[in-house]
N, C-alpha and C. Protein backbone atom coordinates (compact mmCIF):
# COMPACT_ATOMS: atom_id res chain seq x y z
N UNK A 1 19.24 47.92 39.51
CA UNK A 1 19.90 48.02 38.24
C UNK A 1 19.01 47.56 37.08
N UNK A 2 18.21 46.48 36.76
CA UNK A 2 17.23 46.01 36.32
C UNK A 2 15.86 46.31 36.29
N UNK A 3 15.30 46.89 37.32
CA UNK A 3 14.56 47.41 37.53
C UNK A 3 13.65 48.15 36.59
N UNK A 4 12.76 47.91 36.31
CA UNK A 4 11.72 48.51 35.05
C UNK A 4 12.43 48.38 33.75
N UNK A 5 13.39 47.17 33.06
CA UNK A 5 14.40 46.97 32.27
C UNK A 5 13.37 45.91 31.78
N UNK A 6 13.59 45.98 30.33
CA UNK A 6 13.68 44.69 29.11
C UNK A 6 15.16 44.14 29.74
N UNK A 7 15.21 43.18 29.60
CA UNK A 7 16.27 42.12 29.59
C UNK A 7 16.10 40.75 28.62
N UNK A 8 16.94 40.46 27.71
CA UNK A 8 17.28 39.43 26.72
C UNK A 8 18.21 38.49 27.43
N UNK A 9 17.81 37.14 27.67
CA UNK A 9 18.82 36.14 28.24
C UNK A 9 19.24 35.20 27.10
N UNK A 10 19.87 34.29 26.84
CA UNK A 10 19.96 33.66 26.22
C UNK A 10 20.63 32.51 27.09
N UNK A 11 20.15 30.97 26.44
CA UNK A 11 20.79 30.04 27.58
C UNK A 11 20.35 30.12 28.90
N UNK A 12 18.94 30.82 28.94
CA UNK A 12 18.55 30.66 30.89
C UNK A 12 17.91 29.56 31.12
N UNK A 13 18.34 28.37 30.46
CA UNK A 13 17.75 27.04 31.25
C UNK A 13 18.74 26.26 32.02
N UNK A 14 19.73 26.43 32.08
CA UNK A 14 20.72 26.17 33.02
C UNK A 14 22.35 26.57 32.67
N UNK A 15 23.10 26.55 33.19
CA UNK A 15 24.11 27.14 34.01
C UNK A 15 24.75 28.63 34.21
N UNK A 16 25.04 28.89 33.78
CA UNK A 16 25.65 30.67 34.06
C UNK A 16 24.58 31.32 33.58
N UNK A 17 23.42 31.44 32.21
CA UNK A 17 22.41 32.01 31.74
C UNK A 17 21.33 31.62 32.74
N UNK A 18 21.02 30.21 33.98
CA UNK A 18 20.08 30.37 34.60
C UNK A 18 20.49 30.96 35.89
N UNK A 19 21.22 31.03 36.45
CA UNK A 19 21.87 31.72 37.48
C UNK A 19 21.54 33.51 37.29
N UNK A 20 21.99 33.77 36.34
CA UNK A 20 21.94 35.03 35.84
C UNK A 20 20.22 35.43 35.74
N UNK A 21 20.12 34.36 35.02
CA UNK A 21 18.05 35.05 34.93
C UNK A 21 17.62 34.88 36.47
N UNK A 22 18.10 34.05 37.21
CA UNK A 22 17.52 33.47 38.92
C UNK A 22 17.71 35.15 39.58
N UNK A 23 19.20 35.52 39.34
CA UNK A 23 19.70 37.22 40.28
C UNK A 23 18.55 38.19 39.79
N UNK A 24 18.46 38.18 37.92
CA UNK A 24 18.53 39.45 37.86
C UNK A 24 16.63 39.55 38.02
N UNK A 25 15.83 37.81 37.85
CA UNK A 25 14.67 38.24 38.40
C UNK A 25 14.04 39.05 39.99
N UNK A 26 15.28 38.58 40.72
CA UNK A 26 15.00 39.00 41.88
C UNK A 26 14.79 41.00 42.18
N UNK A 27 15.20 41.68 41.01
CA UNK A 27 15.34 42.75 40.73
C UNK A 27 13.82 43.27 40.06
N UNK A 28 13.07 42.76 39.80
CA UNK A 28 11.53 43.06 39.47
C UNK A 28 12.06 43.74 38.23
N UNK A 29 12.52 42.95 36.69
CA UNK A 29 12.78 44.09 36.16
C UNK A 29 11.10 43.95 34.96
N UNK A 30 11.19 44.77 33.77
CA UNK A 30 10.02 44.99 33.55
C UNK A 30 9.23 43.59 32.72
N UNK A 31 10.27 42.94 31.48
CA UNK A 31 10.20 41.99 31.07
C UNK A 31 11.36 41.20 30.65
N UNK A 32 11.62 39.56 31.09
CA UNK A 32 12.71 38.86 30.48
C UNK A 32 12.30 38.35 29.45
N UNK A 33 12.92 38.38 28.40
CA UNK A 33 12.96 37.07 26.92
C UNK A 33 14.08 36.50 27.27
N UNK A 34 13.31 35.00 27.35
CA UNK A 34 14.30 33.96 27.57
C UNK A 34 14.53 33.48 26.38
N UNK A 35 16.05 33.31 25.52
CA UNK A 35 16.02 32.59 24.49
C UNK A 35 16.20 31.56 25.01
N UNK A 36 16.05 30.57 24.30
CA UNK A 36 16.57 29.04 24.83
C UNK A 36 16.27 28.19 23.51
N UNK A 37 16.97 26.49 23.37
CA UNK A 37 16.68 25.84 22.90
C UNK A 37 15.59 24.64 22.92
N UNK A 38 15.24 24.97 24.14
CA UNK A 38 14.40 23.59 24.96
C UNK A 38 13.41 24.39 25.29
N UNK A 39 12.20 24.90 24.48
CA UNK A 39 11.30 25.71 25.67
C UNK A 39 10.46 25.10 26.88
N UNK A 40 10.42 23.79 27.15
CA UNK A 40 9.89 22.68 27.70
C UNK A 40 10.35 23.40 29.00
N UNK A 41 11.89 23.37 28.69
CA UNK A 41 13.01 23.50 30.52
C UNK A 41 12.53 25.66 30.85
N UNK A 42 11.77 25.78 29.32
CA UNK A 42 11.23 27.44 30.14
C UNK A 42 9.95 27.68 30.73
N UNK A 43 9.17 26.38 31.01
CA UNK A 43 7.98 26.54 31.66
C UNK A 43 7.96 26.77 32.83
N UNK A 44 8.68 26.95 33.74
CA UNK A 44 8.88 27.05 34.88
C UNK A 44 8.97 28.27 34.98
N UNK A 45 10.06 29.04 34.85
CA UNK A 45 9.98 31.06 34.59
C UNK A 45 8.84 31.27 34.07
N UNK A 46 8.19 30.95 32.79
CA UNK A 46 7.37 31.59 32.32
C UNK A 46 5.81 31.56 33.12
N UNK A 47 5.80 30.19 33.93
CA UNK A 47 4.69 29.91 35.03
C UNK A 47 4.60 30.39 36.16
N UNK A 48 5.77 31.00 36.50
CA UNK A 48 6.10 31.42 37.90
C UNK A 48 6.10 32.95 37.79
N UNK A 49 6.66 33.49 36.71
CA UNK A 49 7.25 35.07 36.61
C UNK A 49 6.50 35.35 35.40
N UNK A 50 5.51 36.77 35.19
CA UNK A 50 4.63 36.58 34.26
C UNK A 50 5.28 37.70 33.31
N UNK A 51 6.05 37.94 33.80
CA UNK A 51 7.11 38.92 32.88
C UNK A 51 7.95 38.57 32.07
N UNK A 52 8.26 37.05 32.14
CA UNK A 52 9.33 35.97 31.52
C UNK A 52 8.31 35.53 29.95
N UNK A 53 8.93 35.88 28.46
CA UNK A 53 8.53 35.39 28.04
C UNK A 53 9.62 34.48 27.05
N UNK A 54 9.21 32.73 26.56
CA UNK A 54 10.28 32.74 25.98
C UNK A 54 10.04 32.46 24.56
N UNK A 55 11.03 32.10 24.01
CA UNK A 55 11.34 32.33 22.62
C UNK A 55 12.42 31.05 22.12
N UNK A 56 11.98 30.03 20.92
CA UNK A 56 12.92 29.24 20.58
C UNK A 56 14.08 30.06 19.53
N UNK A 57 15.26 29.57 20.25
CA UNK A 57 16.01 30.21 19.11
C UNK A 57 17.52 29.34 19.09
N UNK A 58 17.74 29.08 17.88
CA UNK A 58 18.81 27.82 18.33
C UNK A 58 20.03 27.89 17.09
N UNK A 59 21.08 28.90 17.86
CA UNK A 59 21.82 29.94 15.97
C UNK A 59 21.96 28.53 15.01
N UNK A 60 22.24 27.35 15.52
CA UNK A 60 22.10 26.63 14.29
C UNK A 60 21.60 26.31 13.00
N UNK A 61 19.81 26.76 13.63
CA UNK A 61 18.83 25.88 13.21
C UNK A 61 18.22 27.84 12.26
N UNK A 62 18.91 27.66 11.51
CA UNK A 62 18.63 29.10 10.30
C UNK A 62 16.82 29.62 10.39
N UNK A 63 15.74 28.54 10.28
CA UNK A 63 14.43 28.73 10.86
C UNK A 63 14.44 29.80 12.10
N UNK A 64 15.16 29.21 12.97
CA UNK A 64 14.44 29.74 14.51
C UNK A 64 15.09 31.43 14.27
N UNK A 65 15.96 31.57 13.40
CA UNK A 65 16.58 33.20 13.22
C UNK A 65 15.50 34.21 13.34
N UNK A 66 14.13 33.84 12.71
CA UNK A 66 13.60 34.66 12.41
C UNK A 66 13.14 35.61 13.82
N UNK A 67 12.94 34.66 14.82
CA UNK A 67 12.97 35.21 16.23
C UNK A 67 13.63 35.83 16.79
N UNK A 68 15.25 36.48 16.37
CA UNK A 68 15.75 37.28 16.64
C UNK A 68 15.24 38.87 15.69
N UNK A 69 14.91 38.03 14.73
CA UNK A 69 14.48 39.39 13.63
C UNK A 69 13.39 39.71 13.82
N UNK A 70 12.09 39.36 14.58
CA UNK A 70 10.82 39.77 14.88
C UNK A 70 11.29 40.62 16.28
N UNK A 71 12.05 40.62 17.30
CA UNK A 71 12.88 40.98 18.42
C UNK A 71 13.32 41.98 17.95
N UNK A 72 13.79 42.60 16.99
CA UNK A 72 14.71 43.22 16.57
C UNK A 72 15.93 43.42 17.21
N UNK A 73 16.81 41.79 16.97
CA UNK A 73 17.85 41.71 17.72
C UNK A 73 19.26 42.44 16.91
């Protein structure tokens, strides 16, 4: 299903968003963007899976927006 797919996660450093990035890597898809707030807790995907890239983005913090707009989210 994933398979040769862009995929956008948001929240894949833990609970239902890391579960979800854990399945749908198992699917070889082409590249994940991990959003997250902590990119610290995304070194692990991004060290392990070279397809994982991430991205700070935190809707609070009006700065980090621009990362959805370079994405063209």
């Amino acid at each position: 299903m994933f398979a040769n797919k862009n995929i956008l996660i948001t929240g894949a450093t833990s609970g239902i968003g890391k579960s979800l990035l854990d399945k749908i890597l198992l699917q070889k898809p082409k590249k994940v963007f991990i959003l997250a707030r902590n990119l610290e807790k995304c070194k692990y995907f991004t060290q392990k899976h070279h397809n994982c890239i991430a991205c700070y983005l935190d809707l609070s913090d009006k700065r980090s927006h621009s990362v959805a707009q370079r994405l063209k989210l």
